[in-house]
PDB file of N, CA and C in Angstrom:
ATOM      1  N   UNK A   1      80.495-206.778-123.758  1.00  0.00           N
ATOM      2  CA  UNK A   1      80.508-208.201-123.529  1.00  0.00           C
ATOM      3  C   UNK A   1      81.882-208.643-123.053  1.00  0.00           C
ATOM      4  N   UNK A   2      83.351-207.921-123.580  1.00  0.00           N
ATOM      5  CA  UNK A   2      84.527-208.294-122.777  1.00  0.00           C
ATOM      6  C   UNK A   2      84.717-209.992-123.852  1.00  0.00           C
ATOM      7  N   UNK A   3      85.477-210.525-123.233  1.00  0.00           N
ATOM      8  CA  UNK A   3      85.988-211.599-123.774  1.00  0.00           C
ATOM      9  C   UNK A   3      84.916-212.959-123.604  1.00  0.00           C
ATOM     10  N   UNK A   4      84.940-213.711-124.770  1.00  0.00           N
ATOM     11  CA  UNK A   4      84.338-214.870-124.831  1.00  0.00           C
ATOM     12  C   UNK A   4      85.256-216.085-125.486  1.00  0.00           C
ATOM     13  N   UNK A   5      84.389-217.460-124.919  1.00  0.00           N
ATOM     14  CA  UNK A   5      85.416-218.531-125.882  1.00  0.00           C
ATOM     15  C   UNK A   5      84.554-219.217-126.471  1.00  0.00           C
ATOM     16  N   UNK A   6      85.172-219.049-127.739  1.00  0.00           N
ATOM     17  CA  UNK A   6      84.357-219.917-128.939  1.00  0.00           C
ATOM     18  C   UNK A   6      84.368-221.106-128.549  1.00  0.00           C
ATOM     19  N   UNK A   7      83.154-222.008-128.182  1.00  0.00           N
ATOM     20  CA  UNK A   7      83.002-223.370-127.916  1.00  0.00           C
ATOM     21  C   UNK A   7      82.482-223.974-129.330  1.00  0.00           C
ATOM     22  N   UNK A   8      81.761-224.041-130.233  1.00  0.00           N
ATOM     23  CA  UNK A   8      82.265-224.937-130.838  1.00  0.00           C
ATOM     24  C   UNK A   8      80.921-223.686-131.795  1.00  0.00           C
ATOM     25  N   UNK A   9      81.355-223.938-133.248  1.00  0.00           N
ATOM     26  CA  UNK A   9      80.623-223.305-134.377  1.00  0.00           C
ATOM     27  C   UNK A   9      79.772-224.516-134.724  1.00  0.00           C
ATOM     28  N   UNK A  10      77.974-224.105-135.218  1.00  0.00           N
ATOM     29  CA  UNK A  10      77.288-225.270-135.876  1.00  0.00           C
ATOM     30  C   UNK A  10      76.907-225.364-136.548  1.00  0.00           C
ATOM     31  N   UNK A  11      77.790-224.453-137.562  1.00  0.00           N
ATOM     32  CA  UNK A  11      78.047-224.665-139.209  1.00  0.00           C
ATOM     33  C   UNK A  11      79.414-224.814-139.445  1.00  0.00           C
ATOM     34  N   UNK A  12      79.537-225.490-140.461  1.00  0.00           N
ATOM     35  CA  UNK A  12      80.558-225.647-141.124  1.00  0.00           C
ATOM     36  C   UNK A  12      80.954-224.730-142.555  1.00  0.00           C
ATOM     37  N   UNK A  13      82.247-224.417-143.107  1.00  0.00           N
ATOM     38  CA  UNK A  13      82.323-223.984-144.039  1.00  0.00           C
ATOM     39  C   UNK A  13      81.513-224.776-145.264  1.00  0.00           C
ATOM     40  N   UNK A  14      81.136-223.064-145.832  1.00  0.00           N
ATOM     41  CA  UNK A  14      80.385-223.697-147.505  1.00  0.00           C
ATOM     42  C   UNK A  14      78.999-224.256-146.976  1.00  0.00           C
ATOM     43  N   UNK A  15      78.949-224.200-145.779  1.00  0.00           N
ATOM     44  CA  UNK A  15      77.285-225.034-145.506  1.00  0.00           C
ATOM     45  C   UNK A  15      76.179-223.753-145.502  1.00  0.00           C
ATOM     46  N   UNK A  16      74.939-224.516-145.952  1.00  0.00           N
ATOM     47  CA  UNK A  16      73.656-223.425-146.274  1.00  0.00           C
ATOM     48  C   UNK A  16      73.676-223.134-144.579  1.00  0.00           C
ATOM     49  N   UNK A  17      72.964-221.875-144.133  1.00  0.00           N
ATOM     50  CA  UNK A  17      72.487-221.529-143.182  1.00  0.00           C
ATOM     51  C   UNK A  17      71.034-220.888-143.214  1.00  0.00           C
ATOM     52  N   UNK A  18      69.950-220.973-142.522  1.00  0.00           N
ATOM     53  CA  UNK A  18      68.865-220.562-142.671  1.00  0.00           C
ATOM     54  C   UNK A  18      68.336-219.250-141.469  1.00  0.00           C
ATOM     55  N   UNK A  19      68.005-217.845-141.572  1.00  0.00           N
ATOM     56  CA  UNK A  19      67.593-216.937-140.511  1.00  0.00           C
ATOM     57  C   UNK A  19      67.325-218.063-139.423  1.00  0.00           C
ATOM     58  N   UNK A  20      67.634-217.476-138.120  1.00  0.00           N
ATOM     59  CA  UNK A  20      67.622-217.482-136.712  1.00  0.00           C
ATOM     60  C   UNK A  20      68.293-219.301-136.600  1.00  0.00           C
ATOM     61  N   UNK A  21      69.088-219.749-137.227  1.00  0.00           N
ATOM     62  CA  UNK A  21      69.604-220.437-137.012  1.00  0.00           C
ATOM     63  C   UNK A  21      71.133-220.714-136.685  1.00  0.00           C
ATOM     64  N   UNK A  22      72.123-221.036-135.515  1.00  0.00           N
ATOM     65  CA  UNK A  22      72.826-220.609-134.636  1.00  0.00           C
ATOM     66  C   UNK A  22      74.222-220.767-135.461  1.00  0.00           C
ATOM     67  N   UNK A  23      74.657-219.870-135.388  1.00  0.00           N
ATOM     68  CA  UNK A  23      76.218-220.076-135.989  1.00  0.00           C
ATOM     69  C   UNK A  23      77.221-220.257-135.654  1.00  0.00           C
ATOM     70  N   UNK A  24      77.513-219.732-134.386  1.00  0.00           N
ATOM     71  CA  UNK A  24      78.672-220.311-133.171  1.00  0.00           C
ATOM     72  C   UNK A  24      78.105-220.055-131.726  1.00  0.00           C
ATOM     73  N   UNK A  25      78.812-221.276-131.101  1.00  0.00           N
ATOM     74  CA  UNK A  25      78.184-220.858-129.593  1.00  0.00           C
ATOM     75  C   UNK A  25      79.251-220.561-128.691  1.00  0.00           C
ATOM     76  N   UNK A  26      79.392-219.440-127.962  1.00  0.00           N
ATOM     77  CA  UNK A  26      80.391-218.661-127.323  1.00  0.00           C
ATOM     78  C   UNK A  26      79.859-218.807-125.661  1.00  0.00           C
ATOM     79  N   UNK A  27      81.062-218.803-124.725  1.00  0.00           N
ATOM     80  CA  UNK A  27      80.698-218.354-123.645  1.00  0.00           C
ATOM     81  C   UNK A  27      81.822-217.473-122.565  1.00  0.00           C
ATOM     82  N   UNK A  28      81.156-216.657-121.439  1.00  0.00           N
ATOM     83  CA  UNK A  28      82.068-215.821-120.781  1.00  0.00           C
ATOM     84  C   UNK A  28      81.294-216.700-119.333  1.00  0.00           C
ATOM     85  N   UNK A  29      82.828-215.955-118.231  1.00  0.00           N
ATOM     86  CA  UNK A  29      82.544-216.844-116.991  1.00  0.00           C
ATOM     87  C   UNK A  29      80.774-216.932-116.235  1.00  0.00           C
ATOM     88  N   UNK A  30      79.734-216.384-117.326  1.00  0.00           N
ATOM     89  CA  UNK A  30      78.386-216.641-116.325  1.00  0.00           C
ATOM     90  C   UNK A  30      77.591-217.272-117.146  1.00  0.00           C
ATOM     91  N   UNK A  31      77.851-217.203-118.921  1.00  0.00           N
ATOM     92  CA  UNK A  31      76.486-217.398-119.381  1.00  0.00           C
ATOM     93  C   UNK A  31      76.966-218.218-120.972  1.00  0.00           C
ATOM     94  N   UNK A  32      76.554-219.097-121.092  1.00  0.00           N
ATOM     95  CA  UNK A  32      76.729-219.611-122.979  1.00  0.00           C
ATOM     96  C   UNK A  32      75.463-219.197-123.757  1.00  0.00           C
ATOM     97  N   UNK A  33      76.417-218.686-125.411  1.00  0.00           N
ATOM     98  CA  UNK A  33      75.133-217.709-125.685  1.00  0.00           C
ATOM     99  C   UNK A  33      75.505-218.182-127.499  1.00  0.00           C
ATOM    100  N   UNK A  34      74.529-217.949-128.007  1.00  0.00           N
ATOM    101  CA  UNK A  34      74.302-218.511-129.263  1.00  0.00           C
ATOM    102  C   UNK A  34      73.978-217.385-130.365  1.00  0.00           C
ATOM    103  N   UNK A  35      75.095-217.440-131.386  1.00  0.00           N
ATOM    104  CA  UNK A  35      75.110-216.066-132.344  1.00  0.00           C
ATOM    105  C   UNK A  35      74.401-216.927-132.803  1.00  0.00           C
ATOM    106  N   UNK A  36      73.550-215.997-133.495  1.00  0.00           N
ATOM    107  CA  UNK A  36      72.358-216.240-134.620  1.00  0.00           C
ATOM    108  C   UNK A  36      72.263-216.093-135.749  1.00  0.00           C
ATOM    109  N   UNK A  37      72.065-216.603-136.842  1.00  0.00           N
ATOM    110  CA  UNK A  37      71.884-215.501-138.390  1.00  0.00           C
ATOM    111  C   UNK A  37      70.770-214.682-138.334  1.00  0.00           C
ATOM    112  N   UNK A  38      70.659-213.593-138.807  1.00  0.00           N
ATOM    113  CA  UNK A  38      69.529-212.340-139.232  1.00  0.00           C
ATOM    114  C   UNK A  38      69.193-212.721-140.755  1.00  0.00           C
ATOM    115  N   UNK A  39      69.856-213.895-141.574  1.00  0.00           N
ATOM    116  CA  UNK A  39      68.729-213.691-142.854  1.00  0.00           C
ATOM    117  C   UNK A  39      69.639-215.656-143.117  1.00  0.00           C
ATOM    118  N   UNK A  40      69.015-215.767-144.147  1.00  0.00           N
ATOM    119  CA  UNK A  40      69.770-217.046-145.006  1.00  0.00           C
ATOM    120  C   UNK A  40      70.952-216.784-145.868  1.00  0.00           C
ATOM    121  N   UNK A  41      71.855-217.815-146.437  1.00  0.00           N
ATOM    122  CA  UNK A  41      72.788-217.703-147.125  1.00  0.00           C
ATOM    123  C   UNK A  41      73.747-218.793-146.775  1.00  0.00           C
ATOM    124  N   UNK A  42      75.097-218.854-147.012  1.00  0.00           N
ATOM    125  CA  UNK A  42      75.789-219.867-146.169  1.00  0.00           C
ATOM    126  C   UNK A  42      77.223-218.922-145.701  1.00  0.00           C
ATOM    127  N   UNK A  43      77.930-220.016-145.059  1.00  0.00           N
ATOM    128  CA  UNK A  43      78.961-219.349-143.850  1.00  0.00           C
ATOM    129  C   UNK A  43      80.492-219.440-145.058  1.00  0.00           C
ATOM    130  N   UNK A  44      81.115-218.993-145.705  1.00  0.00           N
ATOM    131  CA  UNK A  44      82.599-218.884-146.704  1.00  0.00           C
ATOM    132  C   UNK A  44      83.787-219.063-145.571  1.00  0.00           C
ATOM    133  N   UNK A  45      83.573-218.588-144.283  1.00  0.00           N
ATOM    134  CA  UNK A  45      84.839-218.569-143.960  1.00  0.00           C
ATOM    135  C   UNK A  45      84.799-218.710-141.577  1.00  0.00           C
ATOM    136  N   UNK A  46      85.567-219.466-141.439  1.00  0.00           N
ATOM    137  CA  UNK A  46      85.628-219.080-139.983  1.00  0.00           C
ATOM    138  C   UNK A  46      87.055-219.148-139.714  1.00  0.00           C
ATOM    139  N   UNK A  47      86.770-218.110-138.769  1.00  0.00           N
ATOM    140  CA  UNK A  47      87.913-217.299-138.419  1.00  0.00           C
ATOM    141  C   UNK A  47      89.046-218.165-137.264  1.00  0.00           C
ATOM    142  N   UNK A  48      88.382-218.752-136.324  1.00  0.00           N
ATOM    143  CA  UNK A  48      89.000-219.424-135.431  1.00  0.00           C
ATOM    144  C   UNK A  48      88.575-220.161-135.344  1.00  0.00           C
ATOM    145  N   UNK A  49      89.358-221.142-134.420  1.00  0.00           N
ATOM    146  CA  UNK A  49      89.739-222.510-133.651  1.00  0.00           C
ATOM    147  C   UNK A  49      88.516-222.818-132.423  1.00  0.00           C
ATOM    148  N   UNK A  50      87.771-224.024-132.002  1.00  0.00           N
ATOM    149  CA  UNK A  50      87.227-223.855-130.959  1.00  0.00           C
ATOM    150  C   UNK A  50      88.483-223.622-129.554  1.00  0.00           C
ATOM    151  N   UNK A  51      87.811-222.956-129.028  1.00  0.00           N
ATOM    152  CA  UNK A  51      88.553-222.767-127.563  1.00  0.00           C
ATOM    153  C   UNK A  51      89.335-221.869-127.568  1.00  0.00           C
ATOM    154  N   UNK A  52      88.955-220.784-128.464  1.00  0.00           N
ATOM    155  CA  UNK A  52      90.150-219.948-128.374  1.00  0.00           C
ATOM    156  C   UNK A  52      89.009-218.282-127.858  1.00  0.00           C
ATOM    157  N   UNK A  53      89.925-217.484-127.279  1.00  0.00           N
ATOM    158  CA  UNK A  53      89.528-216.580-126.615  1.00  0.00           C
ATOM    159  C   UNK A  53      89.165-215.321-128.140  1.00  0.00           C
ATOM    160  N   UNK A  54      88.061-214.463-128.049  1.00  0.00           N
ATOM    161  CA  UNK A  54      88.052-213.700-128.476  1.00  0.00           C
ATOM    162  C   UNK A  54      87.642-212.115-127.671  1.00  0.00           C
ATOM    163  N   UNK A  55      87.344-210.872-128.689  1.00  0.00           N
ATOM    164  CA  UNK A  55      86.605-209.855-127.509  1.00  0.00           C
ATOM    165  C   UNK A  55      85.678-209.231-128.757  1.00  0.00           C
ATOM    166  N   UNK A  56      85.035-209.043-127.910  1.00  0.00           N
ATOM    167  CA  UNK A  56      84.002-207.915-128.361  1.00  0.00           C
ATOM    168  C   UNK A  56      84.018-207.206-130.104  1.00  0.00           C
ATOM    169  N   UNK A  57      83.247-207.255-131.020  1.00  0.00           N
ATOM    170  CA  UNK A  57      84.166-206.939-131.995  1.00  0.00           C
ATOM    171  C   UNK A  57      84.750-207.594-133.031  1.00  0.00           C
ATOM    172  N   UNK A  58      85.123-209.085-132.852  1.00  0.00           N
ATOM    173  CA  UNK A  58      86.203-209.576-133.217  1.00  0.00           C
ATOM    174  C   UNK A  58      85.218-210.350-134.330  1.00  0.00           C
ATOM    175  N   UNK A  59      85.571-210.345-135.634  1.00  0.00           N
ATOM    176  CA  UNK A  59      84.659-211.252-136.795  1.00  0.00           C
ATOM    177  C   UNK A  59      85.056-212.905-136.605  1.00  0.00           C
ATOM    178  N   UNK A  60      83.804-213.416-136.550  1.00  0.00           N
ATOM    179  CA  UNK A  60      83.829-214.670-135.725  1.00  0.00           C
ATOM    180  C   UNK A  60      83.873-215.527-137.375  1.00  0.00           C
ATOM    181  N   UNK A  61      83.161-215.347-138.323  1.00  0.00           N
ATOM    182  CA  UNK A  61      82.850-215.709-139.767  1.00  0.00           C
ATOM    183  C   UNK A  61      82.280-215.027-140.927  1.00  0.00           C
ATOM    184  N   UNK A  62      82.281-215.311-141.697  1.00  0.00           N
ATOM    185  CA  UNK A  62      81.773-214.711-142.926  1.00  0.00           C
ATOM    186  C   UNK A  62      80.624-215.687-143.705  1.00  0.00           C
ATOM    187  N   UNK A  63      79.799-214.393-143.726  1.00  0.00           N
ATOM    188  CA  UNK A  63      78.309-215.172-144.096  1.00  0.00           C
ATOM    189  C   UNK A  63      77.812-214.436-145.109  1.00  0.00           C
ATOM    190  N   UNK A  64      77.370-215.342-146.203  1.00  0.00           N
ATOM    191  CA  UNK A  64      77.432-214.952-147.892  1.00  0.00           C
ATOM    192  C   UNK A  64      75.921-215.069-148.136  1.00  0.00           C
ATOM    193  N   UNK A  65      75.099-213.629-148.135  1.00  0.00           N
ATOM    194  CA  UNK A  65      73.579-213.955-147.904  1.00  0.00           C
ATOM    195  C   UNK A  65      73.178-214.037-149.013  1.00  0.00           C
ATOM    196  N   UNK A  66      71.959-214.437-149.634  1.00  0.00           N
ATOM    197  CA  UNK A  66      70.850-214.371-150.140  1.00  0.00           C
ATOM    198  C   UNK A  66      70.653-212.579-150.609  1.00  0.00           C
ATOM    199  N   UNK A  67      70.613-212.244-151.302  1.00  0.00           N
ATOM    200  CA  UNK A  67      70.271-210.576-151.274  1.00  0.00           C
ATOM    201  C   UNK A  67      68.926-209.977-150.962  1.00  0.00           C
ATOM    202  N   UNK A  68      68.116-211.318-151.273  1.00  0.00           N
ATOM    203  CA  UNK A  68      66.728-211.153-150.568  1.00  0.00           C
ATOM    204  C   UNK A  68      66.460-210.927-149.134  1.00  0.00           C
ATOM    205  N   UNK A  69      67.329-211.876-148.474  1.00  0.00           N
ATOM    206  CA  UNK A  69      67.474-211.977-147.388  1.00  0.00           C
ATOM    207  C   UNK A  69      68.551-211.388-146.158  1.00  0.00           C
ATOM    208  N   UNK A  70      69.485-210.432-146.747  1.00  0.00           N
ATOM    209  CA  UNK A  70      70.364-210.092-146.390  1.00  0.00           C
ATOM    210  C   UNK A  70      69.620-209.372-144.820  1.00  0.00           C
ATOM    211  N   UNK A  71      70.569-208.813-144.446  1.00  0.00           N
ATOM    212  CA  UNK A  71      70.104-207.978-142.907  1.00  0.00           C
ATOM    213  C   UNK A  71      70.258-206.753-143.394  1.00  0.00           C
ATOM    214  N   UNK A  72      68.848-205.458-143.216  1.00  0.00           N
ATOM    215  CA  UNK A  72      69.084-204.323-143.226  1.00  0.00           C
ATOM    216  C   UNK A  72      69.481-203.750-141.976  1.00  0.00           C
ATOM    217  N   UNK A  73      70.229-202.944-142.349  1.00  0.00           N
ATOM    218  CA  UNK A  73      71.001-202.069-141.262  1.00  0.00           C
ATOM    219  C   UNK A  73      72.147-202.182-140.511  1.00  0.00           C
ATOM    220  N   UNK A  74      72.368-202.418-139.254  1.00  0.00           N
ATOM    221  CA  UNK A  74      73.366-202.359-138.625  1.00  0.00           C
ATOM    222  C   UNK A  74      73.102-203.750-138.216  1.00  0.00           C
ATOM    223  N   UNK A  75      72.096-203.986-137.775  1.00  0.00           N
ATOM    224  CA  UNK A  75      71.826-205.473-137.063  1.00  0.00           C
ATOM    225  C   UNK A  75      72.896-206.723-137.725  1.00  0.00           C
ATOM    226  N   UNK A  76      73.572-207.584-137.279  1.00  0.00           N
ATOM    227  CA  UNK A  76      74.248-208.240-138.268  1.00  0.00           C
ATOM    228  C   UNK A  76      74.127-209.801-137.704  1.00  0.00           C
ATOM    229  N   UNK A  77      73.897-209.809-136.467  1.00  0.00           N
ATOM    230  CA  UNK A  77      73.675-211.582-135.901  1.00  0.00           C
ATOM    231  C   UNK A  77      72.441-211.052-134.413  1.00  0.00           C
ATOM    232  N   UNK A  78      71.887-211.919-134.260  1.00  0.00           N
ATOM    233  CA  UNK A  78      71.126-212.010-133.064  1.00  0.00           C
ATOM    234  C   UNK A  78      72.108-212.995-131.983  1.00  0.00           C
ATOM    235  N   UNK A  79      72.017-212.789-130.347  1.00  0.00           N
ATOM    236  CA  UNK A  79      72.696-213.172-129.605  1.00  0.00           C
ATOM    237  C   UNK A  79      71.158-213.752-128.452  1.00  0.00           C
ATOM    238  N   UNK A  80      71.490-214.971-128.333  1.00  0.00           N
ATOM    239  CA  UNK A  80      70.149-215.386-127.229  1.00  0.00           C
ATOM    240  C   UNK A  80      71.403-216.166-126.374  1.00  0.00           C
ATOM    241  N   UNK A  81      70.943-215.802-125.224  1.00  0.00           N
ATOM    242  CA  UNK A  81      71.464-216.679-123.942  1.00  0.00           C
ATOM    243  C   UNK A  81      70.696-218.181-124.007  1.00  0.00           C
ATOM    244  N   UNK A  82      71.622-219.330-123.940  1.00  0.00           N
ATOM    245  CA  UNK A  82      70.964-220.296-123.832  1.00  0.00           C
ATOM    246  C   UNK A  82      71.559-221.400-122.500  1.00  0.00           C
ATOM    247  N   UNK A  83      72.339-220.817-121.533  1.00  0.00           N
ATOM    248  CA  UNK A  83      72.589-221.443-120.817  1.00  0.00           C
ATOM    249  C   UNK A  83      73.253-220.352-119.359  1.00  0.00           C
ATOM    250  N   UNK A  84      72.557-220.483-118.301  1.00  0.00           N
ATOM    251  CA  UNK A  84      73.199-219.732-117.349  1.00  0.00           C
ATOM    252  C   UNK A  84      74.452-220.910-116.903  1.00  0.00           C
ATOM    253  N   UNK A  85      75.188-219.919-116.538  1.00  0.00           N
ATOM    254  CA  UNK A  85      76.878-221.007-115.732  1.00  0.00           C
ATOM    255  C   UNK A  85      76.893-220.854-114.163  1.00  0.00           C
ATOM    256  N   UNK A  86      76.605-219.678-114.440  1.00  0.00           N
ATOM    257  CA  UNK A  86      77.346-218.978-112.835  1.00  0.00           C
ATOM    258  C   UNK A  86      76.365-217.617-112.457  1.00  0.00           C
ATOM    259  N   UNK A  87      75.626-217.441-111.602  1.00  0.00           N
ATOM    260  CA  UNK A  87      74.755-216.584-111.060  1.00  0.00           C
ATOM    261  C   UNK A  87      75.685-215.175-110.781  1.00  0.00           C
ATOM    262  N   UNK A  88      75.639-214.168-111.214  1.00  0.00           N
ATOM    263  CA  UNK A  88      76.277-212.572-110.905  1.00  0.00           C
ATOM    264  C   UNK A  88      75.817-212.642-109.308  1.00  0.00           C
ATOM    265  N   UNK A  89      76.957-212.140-108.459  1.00  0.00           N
ATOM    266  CA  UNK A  89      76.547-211.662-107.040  1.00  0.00           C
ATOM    267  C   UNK A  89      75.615-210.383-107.369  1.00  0.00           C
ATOM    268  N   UNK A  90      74.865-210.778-106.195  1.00  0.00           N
ATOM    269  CA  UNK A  90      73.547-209.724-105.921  1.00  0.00           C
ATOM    270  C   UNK A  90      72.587-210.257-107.314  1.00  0.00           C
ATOM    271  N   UNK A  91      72.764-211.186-107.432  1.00  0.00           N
ATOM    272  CA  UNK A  91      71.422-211.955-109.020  1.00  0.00           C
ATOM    273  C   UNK A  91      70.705-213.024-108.509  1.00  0.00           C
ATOM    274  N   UNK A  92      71.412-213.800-106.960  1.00  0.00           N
ATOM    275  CA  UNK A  92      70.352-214.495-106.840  1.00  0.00           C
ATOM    276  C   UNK A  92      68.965-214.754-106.845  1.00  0.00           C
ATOM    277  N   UNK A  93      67.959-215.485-107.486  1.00  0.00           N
ATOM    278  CA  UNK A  93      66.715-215.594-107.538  1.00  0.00           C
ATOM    279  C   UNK A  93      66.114-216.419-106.079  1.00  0.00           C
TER     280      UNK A  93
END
């Protein structure tokens, strides 16, 4: 994914969060894309500032699950594109 900028988180600290509901929304020069939760619980901690650059990797927050609900495995956020910016050359439709 390379570098993204945190545009704005839509939780707040200490707030409940519920599965597939969006936790920060990030974007790189083509596409804004929306981390997701994989279970319920709430968010303890965010890491950065809106507008600030991150990469690949980089722990965006800390999310305090439910143990019922926790995420098995590796999976840890879902990522959905929710806004194209800028069309990739050779992508025109």
């Amino acid at each position: 994914m390379g570098n993204v900028e945190i545009i704005e988180y839509a939780v707040k600290e200490n707030e409940r969060i519920k599965s597939d509901q969006t936790i920060v929304l990030v974007e790189n020069w083509w596409v804004r894309m929306a981390l997701k939760a994989v279970g319920s619980g709430y968010i303890s901690k965010v890491f950065f500032e809106p507008r600030t650059y991150v990469r690949e990797g980089d722990p965006l927050a800390i999310m305090v699950c439910d143990p019922e609900d926790a995420p098995h495995g590796e999976v840890t956020c879902a990522l959905e594109i929710v806004e194209t910016i800028r069309q990739k050359p050779g992508r025109e439709k």
